[in-house]
Protein backbone atom coordinates (compact mmCIF):
# COMPACT_ATOMS: atom_id res chain seq x y z
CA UNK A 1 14.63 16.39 6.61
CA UNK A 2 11.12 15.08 6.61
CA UNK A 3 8.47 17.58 4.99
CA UNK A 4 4.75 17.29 6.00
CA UNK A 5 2.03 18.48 4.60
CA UNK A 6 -1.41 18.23 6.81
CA UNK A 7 -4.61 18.28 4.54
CA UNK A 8 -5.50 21.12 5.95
CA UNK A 9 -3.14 22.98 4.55
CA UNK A 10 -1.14 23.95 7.41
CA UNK A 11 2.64 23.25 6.38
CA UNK A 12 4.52 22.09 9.43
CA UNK A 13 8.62 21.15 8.62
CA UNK A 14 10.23 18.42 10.75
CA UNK A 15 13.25 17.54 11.49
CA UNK A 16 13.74 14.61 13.42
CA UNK A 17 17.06 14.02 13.57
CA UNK A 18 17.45 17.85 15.08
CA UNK A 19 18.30 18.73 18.46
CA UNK A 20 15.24 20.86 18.47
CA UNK A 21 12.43 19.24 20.15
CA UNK A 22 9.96 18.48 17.91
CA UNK A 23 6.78 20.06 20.15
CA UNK A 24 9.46 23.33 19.72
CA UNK A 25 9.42 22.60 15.34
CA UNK A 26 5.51 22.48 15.83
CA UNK A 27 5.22 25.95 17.34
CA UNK A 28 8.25 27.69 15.25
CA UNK A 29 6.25 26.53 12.32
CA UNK A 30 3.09 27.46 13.36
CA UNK A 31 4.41 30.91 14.50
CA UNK A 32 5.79 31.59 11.24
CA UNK A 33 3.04 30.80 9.10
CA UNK A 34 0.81 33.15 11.16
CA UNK A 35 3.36 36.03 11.51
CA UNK A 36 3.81 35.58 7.65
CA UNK A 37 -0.12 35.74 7.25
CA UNK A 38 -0.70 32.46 5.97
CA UNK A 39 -2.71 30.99 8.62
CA UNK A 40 -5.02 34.51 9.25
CA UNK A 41 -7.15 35.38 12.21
CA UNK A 42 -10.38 32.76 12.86
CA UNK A 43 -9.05 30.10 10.63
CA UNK A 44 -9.24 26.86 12.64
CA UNK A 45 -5.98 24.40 12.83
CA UNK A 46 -6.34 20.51 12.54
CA UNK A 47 -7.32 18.56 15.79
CA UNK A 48 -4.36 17.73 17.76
CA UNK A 49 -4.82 14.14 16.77
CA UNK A 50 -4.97 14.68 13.32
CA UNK A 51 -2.17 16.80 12.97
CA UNK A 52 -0.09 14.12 15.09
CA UNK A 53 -0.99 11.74 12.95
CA UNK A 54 -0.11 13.44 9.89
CA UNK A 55 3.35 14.51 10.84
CA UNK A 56 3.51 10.85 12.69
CA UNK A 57 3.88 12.38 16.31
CA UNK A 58 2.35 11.99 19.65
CA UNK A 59 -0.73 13.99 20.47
CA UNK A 60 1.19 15.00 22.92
CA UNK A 61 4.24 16.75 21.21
CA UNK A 62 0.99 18.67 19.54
CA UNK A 63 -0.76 19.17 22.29
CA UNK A 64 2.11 21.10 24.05
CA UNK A 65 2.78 23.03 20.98
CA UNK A 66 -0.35 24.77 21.02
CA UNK A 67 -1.13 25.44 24.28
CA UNK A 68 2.65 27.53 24.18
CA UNK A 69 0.79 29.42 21.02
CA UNK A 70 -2.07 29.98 23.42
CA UNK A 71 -0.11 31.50 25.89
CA UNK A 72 1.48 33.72 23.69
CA UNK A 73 -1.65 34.82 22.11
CA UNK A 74 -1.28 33.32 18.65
CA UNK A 75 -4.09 30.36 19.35
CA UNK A 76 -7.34 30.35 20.86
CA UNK A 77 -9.01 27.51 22.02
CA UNK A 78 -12.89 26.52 22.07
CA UNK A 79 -14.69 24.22 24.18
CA UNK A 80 -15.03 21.59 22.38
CA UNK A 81 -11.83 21.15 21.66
CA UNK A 82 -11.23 22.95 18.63
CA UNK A 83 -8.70 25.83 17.94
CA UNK A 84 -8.09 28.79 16.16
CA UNK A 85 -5.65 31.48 15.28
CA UNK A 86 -6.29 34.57 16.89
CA UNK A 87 -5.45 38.46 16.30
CA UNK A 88 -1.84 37.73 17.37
CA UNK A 89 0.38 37.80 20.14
CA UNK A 90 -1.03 39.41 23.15
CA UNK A 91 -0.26 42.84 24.35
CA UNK A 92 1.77 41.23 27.36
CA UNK A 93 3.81 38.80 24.80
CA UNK A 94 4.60 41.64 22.82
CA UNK A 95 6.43 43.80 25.22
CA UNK A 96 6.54 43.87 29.04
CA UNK A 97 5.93 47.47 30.48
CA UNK A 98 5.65 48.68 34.00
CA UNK A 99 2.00 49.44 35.18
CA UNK A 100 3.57 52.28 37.27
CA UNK A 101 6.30 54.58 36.10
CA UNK A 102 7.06 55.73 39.75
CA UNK A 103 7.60 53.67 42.77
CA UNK A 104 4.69 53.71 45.09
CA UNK A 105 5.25 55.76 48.31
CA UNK A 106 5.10 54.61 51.67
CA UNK A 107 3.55 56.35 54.33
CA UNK A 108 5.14 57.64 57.16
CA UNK A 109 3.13 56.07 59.97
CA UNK A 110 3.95 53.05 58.53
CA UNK A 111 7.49 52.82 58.72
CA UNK A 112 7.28 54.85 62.18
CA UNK A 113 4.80 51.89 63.66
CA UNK A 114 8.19 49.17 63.01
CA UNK A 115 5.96 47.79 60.00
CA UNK A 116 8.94 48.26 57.26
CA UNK A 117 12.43 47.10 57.79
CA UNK A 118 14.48 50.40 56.27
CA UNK A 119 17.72 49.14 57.51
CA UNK A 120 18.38 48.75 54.13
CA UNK A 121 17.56 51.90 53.07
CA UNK A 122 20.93 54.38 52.20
């Protein structure tokens, strides 16, 4: 198993003889460490090409690991080009919820004007 270290501290552990993809290792890692509180809110990660270059990856496999952090709320990223952890996952990675706890109702003149099909209706 090959162990990296980046200099700026972040630890990222790769495997790459594992069927995991290694963008998939990036993000696990990365997840961990901020879940765990070691990388806390505002503190800025590597550049993608640095931290490629460190663990000895393509920008790309780095690349694609944070922008699945971004969209689960963990990363934010600044024009510019750099990025930082943020408060956490977001409200809608956290837990899906219905915006309405009812079904909305359809009005009669509606479905009397032909506009609904209700022949599926019981």
């Amino acid at each position: 198993m090959d162990k990296t270290r980046t200099n700026s501290g972040v630890l990222v552990v790769l495997d790459h003889g594992a069927r995991i993809p290694l963008h998939r290792q990036i993000e696990i890692s990365l997840r961990d460490s901020i879940r765990a509180g070691r990388l806390p809110r505002g503190s800025s990660l590597p550049p993608s090409r640095v931290l490629a270059a460190d663990l000895g990856v393509s920008r790309g496999v780095v690349v694609e690991a944070y922008q699945q952090l971004t969209s689960e709320g963990y990363l934010a990223s600044r024009a510019g080009g750099y990025t930082q952890v943020s408060a956490g996952p977001s409200q809608a990675a956290a837990g899906l919820r219905l915006a309405r706890k009812t079904p909305p109702r359809i009005a009669r003149s509606q479905a009397a004007r032909g506009k609904l099909d209700t022949s599926a209706r019981p």
